[in-house]
N, C-alpha and C. Protein backbone atom coordinates (compact mmCIF):
# COMPACT_ATOMS: atom_id res chain seq x y z
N UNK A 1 63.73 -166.37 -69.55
CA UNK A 1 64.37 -167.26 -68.62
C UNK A 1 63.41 -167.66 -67.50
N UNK A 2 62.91 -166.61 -67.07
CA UNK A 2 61.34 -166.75 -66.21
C UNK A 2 60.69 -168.13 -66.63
N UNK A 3 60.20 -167.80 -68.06
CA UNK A 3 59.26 -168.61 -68.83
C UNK A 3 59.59 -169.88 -68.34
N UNK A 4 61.13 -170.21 -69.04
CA UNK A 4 61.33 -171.36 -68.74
C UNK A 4 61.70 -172.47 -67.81
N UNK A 5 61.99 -171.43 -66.62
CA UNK A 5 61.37 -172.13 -65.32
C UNK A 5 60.83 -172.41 -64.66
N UNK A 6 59.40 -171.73 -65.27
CA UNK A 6 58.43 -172.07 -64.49
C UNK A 6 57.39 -173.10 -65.41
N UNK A 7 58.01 -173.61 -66.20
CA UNK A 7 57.73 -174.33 -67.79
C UNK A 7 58.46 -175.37 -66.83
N UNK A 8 59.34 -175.57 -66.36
CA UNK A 8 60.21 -176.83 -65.74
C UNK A 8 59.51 -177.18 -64.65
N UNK A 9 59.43 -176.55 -63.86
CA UNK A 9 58.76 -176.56 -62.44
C UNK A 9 57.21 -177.10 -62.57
N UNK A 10 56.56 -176.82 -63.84
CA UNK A 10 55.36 -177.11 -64.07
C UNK A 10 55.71 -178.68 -64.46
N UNK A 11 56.38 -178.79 -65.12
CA UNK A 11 56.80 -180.59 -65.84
C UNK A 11 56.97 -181.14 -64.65
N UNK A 12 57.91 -180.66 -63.85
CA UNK A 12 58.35 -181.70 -62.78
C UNK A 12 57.01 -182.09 -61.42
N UNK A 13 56.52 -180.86 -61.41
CA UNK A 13 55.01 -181.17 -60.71
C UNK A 13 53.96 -182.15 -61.17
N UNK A 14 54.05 -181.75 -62.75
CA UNK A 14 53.09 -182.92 -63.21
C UNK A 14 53.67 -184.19 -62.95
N UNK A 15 55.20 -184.38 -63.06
CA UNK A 15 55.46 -185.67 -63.30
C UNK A 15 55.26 -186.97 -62.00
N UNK A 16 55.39 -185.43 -60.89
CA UNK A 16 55.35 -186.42 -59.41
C UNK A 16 53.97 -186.44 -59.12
N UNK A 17 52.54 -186.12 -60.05
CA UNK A 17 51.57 -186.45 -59.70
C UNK A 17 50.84 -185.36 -58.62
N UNK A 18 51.62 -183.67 -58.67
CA UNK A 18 51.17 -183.21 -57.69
C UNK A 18 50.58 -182.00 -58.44
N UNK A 19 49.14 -181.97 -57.72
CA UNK A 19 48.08 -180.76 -58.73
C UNK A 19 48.65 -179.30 -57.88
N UNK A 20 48.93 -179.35 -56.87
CA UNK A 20 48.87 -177.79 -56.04
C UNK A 20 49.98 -177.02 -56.43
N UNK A 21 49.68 -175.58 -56.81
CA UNK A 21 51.06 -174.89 -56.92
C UNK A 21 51.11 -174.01 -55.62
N UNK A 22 52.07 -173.83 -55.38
CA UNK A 22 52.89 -173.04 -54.92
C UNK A 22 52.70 -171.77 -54.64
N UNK A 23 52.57 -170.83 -53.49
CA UNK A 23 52.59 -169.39 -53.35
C UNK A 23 53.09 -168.95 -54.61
N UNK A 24 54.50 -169.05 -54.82
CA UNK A 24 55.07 -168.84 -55.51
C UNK A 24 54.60 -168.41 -56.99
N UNK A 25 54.20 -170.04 -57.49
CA UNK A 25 53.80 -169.97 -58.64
C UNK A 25 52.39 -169.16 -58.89
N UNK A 26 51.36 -169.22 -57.81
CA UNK A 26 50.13 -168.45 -58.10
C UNK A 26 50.24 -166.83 -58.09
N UNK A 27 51.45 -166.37 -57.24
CA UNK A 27 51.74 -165.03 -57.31
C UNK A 27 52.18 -164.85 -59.56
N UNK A 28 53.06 -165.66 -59.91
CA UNK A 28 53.97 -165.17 -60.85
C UNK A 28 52.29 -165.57 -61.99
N UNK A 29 51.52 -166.77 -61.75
CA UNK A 29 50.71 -167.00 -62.88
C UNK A 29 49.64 -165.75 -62.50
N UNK A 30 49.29 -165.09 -61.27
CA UNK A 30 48.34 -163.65 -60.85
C UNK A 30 49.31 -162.56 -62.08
N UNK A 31 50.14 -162.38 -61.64
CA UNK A 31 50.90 -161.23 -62.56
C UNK A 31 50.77 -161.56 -64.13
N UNK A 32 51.32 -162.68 -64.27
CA UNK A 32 51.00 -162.89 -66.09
C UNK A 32 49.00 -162.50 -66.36
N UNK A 33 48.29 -162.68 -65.54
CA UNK A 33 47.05 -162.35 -65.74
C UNK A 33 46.34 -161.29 -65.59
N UNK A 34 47.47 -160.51 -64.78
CA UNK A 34 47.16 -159.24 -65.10
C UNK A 34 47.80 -158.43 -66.02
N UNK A 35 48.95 -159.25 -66.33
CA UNK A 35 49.88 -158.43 -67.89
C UNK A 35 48.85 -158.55 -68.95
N UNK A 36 48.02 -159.95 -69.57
CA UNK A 36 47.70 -160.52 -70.32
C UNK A 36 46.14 -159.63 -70.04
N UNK A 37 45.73 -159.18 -69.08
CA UNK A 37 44.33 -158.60 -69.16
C UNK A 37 44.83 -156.92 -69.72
N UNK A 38 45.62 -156.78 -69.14
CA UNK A 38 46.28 -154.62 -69.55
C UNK A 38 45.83 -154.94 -70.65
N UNK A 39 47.08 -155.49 -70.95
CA UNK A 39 47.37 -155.77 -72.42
C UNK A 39 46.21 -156.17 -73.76
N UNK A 40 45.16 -156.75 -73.23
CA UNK A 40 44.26 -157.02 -73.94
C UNK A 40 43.01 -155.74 -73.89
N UNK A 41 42.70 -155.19 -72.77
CA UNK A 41 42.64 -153.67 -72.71
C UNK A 41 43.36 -152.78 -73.92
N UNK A 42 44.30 -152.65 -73.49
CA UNK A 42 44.99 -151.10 -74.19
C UNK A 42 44.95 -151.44 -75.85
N UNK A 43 45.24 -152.84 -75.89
CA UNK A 43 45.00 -152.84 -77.34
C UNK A 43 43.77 -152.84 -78.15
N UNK A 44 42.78 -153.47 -77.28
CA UNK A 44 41.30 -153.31 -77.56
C UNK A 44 41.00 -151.73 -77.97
N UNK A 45 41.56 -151.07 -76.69
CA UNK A 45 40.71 -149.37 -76.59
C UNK A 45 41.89 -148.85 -78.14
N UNK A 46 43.38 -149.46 -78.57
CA UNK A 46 43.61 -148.86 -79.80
C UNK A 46 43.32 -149.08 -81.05
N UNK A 47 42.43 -150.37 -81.37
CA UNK A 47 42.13 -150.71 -82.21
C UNK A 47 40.83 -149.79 -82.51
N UNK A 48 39.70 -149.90 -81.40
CA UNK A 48 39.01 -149.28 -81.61
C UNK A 48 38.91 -147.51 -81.44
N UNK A 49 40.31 -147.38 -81.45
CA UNK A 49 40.67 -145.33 -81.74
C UNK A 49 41.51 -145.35 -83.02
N UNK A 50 41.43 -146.54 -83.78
CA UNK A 50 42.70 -146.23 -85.02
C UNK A 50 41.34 -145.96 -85.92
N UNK A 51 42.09 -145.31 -87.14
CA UNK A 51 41.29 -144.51 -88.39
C UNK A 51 42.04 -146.07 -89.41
N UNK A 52 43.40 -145.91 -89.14
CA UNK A 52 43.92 -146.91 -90.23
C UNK A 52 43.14 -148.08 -90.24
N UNK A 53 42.89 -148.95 -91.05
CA UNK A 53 42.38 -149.83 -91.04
C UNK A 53 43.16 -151.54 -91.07
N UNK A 54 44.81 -150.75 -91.40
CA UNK A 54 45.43 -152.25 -91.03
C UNK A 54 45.83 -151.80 -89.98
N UNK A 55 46.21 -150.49 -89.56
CA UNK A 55 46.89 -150.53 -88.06
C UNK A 55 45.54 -150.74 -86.75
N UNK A 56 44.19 -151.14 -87.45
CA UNK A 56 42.96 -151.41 -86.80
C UNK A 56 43.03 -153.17 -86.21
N UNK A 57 43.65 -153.52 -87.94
CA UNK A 57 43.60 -155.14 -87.83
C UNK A 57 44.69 -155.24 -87.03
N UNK A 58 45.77 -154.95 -87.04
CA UNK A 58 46.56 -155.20 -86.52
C UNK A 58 46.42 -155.11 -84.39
N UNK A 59 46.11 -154.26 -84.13
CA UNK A 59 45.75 -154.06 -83.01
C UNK A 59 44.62 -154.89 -82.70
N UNK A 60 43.81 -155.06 -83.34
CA UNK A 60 42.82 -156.16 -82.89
C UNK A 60 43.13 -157.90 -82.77
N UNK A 61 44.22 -157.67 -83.49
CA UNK A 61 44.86 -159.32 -83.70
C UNK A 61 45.81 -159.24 -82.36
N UNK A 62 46.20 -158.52 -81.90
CA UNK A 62 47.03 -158.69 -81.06
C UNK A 62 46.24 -158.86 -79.70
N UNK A 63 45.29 -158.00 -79.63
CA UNK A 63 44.32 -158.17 -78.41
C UNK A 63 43.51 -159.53 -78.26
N UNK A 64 43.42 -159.96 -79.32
CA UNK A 64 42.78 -161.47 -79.53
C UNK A 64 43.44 -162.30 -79.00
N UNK A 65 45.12 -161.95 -79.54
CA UNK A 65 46.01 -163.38 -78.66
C UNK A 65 46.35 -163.35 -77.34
N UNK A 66 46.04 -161.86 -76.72
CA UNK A 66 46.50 -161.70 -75.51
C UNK A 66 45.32 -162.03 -74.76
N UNK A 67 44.17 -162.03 -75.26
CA UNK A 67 42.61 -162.60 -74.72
C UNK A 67 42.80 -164.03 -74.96
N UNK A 68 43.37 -164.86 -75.78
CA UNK A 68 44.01 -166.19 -75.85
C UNK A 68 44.70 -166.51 -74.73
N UNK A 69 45.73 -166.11 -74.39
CA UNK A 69 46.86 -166.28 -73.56
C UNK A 69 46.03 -166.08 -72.24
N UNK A 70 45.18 -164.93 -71.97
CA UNK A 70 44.57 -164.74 -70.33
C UNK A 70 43.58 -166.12 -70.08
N UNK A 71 43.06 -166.50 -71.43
CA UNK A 71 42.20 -167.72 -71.38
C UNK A 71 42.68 -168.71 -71.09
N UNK A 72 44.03 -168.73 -71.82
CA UNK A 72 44.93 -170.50 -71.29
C UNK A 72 45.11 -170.72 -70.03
N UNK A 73 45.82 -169.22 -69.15
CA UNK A 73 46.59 -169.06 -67.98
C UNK A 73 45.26 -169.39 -67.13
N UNK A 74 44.00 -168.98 -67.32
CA UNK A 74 43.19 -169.11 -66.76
C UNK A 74 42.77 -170.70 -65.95
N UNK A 75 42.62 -171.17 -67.59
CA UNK A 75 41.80 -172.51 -67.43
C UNK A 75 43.20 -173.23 -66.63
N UNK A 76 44.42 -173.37 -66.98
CA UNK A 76 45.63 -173.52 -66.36
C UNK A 76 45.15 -173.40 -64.98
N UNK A 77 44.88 -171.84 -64.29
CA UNK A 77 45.01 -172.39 -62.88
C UNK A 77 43.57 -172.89 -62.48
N UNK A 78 42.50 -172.81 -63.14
CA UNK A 78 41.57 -173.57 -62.68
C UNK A 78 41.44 -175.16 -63.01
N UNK A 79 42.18 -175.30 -63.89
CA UNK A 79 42.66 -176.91 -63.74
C UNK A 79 43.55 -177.46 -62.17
N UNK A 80 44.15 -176.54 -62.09
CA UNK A 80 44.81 -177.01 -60.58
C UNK A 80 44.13 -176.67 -59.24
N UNK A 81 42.90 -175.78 -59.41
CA UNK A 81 41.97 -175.43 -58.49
C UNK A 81 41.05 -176.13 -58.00
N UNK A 82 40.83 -177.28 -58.48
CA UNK A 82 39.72 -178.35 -58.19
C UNK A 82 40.08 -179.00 -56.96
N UNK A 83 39.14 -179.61 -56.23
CA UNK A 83 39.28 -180.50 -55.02
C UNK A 83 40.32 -181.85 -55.04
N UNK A 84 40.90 -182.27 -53.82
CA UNK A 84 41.45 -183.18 -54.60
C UNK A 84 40.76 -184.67 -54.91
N UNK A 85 39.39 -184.72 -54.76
CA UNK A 85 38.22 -185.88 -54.78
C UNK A 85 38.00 -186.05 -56.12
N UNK A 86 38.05 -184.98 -56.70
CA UNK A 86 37.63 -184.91 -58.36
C UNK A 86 38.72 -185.11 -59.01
N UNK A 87 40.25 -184.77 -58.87
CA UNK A 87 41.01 -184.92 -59.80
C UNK A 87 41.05 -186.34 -59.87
């Protein structure tokens, strides 16, 4: 429900042409980036402590998408981080 309000809030910003977010929003997109970094941690350090070799793949696939996801959120707020001369 989170998701999807801040999925709305993001549409309606783009739509009025406005790049800056919000205390708000940079607090909640800081926290997803630090969920999305743990997370890409702990699964990293279990992939590389598993013996199994699908429960290896498996843990490594998951750390990949969560290294995906820290990458999007990233470029996300450094897309809205630019001056406003350049946008």
């Amino acid at each position: 429900m989170q998701n999807n309000q801040m999925q709305q809030n993001q549409g309606q910003q783009m739509q009025q042409g406005q790049a800056m977010l919000t205390s708000k929003n940079l607090t909640i997109l800081e926290d997803m980036l630090n969920y999305e970094s743990l997370n890409y941690k702990k699964l990293d350090m279990y992939s590389q402590s598993c013996n199994d070799p699908q429960l290896k793949d498996v843990c490594s696939k998951a750390a990949q998408l969560h290294k995906q996801h820290f990458n999007m959120l990233f470029n996300y707020l450094n897309s809205h981080n630019k001056p406003a001369q350049q946008q």
